[in-house]
N, C-alpha and C. Protein backbone atom coordinates (compact mmCIF):
# COMPACT_ATOMS: atom_id res chain seq x y z
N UNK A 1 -41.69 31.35 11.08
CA UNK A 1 -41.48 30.06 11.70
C UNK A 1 -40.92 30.27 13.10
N UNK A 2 -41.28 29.89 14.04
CA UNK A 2 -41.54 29.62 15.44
C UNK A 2 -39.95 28.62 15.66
N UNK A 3 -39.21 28.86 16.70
CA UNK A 3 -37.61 27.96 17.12
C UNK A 3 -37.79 26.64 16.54
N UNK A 4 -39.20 26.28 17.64
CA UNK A 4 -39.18 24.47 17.66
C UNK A 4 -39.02 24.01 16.27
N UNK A 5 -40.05 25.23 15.53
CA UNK A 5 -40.22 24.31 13.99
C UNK A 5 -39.15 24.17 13.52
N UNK A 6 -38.07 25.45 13.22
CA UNK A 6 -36.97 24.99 12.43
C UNK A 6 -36.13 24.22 13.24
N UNK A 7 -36.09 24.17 14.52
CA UNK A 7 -35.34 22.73 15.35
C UNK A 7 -35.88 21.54 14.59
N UNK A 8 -36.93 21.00 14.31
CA UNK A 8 -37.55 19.91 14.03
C UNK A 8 -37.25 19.60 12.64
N UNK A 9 -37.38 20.84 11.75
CA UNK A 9 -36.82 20.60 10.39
C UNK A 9 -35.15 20.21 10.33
N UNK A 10 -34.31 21.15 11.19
CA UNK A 10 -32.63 20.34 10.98
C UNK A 10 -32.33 19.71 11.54
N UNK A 11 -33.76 19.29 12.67
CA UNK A 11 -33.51 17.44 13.37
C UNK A 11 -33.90 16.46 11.83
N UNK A 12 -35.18 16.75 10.83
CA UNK A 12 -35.54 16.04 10.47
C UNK A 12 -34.01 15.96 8.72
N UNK A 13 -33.85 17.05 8.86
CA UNK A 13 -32.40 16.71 8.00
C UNK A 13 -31.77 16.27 8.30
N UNK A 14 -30.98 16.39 9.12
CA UNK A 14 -29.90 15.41 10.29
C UNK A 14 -30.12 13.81 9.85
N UNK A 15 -31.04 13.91 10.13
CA UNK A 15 -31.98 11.98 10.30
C UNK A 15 -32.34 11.54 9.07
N UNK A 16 -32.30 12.23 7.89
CA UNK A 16 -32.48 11.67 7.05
C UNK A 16 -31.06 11.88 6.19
N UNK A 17 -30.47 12.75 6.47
CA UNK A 17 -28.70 12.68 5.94
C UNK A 17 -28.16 11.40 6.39
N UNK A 18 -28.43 11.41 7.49
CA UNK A 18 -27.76 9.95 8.53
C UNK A 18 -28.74 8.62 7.90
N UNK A 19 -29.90 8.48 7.36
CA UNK A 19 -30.00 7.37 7.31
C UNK A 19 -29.90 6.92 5.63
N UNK A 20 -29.89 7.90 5.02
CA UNK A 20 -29.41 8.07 3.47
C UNK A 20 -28.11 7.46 3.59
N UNK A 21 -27.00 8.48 4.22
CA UNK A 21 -25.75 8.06 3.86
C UNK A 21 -25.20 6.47 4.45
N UNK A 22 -26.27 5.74 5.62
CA UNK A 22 -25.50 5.03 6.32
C UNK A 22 -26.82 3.69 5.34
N UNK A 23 -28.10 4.17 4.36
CA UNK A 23 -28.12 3.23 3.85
C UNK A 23 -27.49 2.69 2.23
N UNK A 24 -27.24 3.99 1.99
CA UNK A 24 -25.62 3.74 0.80
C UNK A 24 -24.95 3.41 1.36
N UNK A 25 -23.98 3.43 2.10
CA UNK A 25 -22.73 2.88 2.67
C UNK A 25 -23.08 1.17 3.08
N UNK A 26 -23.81 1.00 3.62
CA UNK A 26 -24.03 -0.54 4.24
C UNK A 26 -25.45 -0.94 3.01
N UNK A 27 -26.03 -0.92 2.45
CA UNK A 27 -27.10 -1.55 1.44
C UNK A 27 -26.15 -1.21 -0.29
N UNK A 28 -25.73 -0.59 -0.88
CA UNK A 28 -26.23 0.25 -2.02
C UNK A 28 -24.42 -0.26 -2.21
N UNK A 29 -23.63 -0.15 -1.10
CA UNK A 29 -21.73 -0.02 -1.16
C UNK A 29 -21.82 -1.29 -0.66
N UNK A 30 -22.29 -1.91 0.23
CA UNK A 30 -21.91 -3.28 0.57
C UNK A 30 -21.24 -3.11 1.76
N UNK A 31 -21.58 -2.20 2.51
CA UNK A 31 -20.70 -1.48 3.53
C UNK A 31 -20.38 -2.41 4.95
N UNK A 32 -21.69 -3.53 4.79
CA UNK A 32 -21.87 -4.90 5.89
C UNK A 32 -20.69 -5.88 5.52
N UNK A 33 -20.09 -6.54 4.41
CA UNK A 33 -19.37 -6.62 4.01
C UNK A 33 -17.76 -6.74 4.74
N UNK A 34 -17.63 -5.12 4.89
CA UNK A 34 -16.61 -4.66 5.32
C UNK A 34 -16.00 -5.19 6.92
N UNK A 35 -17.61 -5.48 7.63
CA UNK A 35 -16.88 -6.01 9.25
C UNK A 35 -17.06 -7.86 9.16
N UNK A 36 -17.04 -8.44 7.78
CA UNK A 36 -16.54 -9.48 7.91
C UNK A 36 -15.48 -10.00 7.32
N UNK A 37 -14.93 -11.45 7.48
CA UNK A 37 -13.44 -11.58 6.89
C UNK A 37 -13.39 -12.42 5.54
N UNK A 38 -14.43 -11.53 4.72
CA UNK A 38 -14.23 -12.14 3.40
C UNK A 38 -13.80 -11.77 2.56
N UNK A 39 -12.69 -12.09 1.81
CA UNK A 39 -11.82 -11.43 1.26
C UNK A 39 -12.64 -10.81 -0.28
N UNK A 40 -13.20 -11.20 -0.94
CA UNK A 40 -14.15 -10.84 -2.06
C UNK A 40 -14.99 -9.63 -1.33
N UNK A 41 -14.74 -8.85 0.02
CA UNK A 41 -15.27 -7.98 0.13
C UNK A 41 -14.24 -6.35 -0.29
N UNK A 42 -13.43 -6.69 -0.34
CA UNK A 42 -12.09 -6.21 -0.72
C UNK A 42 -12.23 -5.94 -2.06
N UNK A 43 -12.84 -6.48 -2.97
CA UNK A 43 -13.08 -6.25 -4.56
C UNK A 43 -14.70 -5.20 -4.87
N UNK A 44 -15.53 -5.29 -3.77
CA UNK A 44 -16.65 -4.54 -3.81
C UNK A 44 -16.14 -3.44 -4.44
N UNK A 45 -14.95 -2.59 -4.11
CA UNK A 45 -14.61 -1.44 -5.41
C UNK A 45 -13.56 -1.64 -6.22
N UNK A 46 -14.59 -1.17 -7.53
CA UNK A 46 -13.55 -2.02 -8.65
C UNK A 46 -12.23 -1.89 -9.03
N UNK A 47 -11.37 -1.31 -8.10
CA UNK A 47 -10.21 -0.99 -8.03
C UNK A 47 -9.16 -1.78 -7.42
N UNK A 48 -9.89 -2.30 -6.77
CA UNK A 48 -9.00 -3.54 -6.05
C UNK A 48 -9.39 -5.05 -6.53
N UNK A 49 -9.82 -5.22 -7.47
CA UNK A 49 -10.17 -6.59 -8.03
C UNK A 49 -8.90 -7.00 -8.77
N UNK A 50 -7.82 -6.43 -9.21
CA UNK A 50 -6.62 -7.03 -9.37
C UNK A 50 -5.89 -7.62 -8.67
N UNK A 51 -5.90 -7.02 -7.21
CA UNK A 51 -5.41 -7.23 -6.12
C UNK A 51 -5.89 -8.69 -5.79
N UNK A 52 -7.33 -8.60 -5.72
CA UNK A 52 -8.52 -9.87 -4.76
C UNK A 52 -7.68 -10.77 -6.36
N UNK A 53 -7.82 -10.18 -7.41
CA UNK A 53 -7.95 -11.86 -8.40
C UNK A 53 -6.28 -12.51 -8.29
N UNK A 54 -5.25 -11.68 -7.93
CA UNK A 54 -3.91 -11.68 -7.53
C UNK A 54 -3.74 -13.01 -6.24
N UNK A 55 -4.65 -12.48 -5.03
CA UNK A 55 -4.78 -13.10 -4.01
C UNK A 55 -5.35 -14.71 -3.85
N UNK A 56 -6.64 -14.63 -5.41
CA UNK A 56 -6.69 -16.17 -5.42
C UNK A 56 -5.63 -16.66 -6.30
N UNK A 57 -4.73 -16.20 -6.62
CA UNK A 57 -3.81 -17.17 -7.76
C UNK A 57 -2.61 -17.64 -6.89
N UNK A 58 -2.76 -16.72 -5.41
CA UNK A 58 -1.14 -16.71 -4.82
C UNK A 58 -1.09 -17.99 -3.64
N UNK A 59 -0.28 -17.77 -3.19
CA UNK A 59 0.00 -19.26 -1.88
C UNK A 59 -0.67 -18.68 -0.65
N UNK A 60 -0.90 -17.65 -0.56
CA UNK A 60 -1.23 -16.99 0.97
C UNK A 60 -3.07 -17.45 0.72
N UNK A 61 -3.64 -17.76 -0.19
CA UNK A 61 -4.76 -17.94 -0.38
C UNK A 61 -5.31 -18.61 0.83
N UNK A 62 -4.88 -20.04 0.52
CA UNK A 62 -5.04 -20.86 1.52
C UNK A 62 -4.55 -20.53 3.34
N UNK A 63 -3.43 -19.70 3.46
CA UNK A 63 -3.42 -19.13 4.56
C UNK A 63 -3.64 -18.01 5.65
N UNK A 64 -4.53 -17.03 4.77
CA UNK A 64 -4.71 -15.57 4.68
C UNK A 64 -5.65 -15.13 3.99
N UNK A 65 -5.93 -14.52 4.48
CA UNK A 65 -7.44 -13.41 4.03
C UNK A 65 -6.12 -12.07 4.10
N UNK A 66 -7.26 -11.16 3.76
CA UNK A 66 -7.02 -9.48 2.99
C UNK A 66 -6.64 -8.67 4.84
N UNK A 67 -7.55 -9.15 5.59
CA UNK A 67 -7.55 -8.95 7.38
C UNK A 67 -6.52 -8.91 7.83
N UNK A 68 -5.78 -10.48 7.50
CA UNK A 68 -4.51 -11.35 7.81
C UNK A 68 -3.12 -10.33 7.45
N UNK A 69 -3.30 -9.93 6.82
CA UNK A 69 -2.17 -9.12 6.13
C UNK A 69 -2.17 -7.47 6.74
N UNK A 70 -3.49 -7.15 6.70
CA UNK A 70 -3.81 -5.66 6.21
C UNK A 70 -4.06 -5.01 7.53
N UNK A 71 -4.62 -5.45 8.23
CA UNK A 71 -5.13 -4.95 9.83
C UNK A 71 -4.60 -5.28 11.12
N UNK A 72 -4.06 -4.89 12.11
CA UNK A 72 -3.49 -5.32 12.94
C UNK A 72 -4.42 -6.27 13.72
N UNK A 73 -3.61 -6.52 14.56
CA UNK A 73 -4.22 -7.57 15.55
C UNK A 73 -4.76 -6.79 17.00
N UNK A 74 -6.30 -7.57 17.43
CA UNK A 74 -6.70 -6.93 17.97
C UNK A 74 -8.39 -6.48 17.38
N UNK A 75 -9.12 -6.86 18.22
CA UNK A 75 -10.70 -6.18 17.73
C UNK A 75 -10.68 -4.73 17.59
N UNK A 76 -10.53 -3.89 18.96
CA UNK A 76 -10.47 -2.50 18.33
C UNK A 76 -9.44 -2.29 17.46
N UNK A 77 -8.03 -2.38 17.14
CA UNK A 77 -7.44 -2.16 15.84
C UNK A 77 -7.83 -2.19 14.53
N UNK A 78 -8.16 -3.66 14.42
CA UNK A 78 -8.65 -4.22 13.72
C UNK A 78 -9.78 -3.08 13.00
N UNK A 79 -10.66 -2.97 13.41
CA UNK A 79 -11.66 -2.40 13.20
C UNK A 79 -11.57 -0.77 12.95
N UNK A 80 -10.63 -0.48 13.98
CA UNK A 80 -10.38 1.15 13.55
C UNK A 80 -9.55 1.17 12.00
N UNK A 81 -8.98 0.30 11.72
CA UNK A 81 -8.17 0.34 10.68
C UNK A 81 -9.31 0.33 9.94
N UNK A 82 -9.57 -0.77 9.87
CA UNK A 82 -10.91 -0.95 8.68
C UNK A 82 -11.58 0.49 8.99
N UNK A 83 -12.40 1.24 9.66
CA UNK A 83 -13.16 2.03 9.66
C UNK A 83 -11.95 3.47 8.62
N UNK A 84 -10.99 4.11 9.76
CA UNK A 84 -10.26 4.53 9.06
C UNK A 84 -9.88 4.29 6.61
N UNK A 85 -9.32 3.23 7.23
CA UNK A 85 -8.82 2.41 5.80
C UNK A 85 -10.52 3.13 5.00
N UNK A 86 -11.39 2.57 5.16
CA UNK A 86 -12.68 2.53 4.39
C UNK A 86 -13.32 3.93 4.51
N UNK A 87 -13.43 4.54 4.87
CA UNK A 87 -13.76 6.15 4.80
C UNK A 87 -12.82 6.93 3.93
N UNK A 88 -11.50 6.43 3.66
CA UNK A 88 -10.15 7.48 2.99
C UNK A 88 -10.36 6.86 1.44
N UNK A 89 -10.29 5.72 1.53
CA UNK A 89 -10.92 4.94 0.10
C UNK A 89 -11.98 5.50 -0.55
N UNK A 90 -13.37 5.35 0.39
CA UNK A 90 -14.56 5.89 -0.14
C UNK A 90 -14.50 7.35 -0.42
N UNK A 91 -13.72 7.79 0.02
CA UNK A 91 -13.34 9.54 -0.35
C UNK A 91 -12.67 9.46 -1.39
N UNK A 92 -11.58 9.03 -1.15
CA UNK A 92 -10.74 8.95 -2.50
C UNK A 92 -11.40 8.43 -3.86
N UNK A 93 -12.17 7.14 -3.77
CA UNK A 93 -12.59 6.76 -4.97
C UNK A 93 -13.97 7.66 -5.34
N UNK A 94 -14.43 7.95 -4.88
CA UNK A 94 -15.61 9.06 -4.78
C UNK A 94 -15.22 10.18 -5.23
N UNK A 95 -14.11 11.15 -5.28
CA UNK A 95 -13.61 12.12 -5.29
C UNK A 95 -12.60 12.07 -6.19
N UNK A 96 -12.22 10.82 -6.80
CA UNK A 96 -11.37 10.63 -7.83
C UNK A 96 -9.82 11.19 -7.34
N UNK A 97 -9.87 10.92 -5.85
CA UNK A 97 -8.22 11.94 -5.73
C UNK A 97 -7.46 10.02 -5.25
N UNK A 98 -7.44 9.61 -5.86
CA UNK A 98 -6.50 8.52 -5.32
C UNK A 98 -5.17 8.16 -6.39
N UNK A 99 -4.02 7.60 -6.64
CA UNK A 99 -3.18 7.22 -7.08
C UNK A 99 -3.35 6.23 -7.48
N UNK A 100 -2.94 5.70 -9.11
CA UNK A 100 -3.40 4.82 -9.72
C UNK A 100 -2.56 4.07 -10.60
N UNK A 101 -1.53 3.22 -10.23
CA UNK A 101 -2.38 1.95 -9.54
C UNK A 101 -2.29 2.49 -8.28
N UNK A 102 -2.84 1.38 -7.10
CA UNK A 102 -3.36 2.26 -5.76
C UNK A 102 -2.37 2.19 -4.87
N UNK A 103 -1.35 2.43 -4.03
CA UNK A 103 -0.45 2.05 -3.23
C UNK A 103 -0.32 2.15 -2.04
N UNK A 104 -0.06 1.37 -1.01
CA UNK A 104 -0.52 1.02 0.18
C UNK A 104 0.13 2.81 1.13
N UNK A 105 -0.11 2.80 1.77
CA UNK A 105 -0.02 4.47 2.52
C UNK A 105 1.00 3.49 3.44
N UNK A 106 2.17 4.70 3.78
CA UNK A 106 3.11 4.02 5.20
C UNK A 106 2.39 3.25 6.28
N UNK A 107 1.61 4.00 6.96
CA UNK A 107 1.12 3.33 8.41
C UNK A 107 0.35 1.96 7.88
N UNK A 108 -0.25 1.46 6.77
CA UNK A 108 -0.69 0.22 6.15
C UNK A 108 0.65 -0.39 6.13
N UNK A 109 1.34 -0.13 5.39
CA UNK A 109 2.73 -0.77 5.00
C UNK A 109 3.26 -1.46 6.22
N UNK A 110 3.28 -0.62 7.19
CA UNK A 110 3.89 -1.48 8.87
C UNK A 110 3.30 -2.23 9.23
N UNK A 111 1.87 -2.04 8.94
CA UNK A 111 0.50 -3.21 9.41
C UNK A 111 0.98 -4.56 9.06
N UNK A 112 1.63 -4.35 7.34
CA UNK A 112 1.48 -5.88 6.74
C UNK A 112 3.48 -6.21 7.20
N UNK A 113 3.98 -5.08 6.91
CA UNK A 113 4.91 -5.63 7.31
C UNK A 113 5.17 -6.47 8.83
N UNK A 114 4.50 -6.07 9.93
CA UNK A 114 4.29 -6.38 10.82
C UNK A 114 3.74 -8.24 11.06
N UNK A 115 2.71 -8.12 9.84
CA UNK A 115 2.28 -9.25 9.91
C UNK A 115 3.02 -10.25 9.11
N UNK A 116 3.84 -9.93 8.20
CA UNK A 116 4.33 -10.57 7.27
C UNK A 116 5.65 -11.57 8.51
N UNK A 117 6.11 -10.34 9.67
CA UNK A 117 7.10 -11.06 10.46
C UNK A 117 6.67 -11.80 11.46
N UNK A 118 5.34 -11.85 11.63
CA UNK A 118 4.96 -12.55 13.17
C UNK A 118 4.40 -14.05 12.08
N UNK A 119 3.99 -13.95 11.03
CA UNK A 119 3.78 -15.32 10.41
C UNK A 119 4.95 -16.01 9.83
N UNK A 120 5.78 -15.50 9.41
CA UNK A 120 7.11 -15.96 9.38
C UNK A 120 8.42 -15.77 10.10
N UNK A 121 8.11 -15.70 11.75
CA UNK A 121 8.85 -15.32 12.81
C UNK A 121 10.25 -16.27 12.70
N UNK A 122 9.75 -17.63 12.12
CA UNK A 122 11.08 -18.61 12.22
C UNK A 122 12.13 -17.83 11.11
N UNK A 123 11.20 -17.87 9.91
CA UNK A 123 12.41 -17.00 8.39
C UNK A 123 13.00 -16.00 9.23
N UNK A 124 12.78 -15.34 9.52
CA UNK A 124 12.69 -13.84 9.93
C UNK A 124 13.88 -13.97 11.14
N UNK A 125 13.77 -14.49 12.40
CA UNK A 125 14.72 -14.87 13.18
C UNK A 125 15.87 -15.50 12.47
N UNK A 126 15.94 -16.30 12.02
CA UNK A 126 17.39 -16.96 10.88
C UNK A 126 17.95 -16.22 10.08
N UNK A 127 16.80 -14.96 9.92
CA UNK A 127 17.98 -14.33 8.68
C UNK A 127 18.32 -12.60 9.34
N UNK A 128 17.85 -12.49 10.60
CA UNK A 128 18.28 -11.87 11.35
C UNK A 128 19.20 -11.68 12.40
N UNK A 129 18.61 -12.59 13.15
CA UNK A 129 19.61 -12.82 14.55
C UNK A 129 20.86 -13.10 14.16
N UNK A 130 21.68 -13.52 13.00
CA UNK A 130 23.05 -14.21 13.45
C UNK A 130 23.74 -12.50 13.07
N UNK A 131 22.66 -11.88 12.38
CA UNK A 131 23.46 -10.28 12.26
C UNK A 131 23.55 -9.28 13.12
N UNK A 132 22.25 -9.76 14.31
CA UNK A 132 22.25 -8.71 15.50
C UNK A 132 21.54 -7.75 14.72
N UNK A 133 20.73 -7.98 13.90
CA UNK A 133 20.50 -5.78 13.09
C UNK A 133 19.86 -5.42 14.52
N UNK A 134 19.86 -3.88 14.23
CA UNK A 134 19.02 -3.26 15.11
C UNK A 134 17.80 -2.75 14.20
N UNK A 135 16.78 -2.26 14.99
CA UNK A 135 15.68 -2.24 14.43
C UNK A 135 15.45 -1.18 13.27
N UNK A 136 16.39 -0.64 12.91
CA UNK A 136 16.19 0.41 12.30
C UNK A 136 16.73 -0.12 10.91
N UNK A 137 17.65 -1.24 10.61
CA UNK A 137 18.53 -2.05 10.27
C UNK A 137 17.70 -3.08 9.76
N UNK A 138 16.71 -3.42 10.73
CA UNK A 138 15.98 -4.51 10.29
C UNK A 138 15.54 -5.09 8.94
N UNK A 139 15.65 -6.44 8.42
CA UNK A 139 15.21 -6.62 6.95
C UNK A 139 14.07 -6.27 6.63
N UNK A 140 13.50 -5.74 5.54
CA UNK A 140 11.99 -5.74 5.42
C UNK A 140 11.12 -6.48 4.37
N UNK A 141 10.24 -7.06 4.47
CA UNK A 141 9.82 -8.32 4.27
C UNK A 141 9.43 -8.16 2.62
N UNK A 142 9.05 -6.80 2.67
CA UNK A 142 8.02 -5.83 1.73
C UNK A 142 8.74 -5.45 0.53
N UNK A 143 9.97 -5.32 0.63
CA UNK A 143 11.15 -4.44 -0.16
C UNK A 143 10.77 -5.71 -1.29
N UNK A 144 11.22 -7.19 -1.18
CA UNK A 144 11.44 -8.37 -1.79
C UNK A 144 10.78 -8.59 -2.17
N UNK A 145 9.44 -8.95 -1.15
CA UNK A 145 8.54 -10.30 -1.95
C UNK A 145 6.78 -9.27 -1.59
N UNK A 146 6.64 -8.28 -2.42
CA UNK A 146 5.69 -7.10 -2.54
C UNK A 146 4.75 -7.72 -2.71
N UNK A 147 4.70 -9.15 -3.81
CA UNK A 147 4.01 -9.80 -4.50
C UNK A 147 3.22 -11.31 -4.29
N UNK A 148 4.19 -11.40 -3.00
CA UNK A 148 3.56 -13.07 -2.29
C UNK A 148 2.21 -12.66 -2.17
N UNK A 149 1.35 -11.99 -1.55
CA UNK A 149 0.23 -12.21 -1.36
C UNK A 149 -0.98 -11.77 -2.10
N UNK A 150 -0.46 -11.08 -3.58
CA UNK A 150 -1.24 -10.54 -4.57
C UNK A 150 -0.35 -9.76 -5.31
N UNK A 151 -0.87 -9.52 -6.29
CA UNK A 151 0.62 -8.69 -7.36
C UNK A 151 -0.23 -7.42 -7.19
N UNK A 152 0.53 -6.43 -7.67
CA UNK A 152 0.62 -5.02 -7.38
C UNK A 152 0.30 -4.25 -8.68
């Protein structure tokens, strides 16, 4: 076999690895899904359907999606999280290496904690400011109420 040919053959693997894996991921996983803000896209693996059936029983229903909580603010954030978030999942649940029940990883944890204080900035100021904490000090939203927006 002659360069070009086997160039052409691990071009023609390349291209069909890439359109295999990216039509499981978006056709076969629901992978389209993922860049919109519907929260029932969040249950596509069956691991988090406690979570999603948690989320319609709770009060944040009506004010919050899975986004609202989980991803920062910001299109590219937003989205890198999700991309990030959804590749470590699909590994993990694929690979069977995940923790079970599933528990949110630190840098997630700040995401929601984050969001948990900018939607309740008034609570949050009243039960802060008259103490001065410093940030390290700070209350955390997460410690208490784990469960407002879906049980665990």
């Amino acid at each position: 076999m002659n360069k070009r040919t086997i160039q052409s053959i691990v071009l023609g693997v390349m291209v069909g690895l890439a359109v295999g894996l990216g039509s499981y991921t978006f056709i076969y996983a629901k992978g389209y899904s993922y860049l919109l803000n519907d929260p029932a896209s969040c249950a596509n693996c069956h691991i988090m359907q406690e979570q999603y059936d948690g989320w319609e029983k709770s009060s944040h229903r009506s004010v919050a999606t899975c986004n609202d909580c989980h991803t920062p603010p910001g299109f590219f954030a937003k989205y890198y999280s999700k991309a990030s978030n959804g590749f470590w999942h699909s590994f993990g649940f694929t690979t069977g290496r995940f923790h079970e029940p599933i528990q949110i990883k630190p840098h997630n944890r700040d995401i929601t904690e984050k969001a948990c204080r900018k939607c309740h900035q008034e609570i949050v100021d009243a039960i802060e400011n008259p103490h001065a904490m410093s940030e390290q000090n700070e209350t955390s939203c997460l410690r208490c109420h784990r469960n407002v927006g879906h049980l665990h």
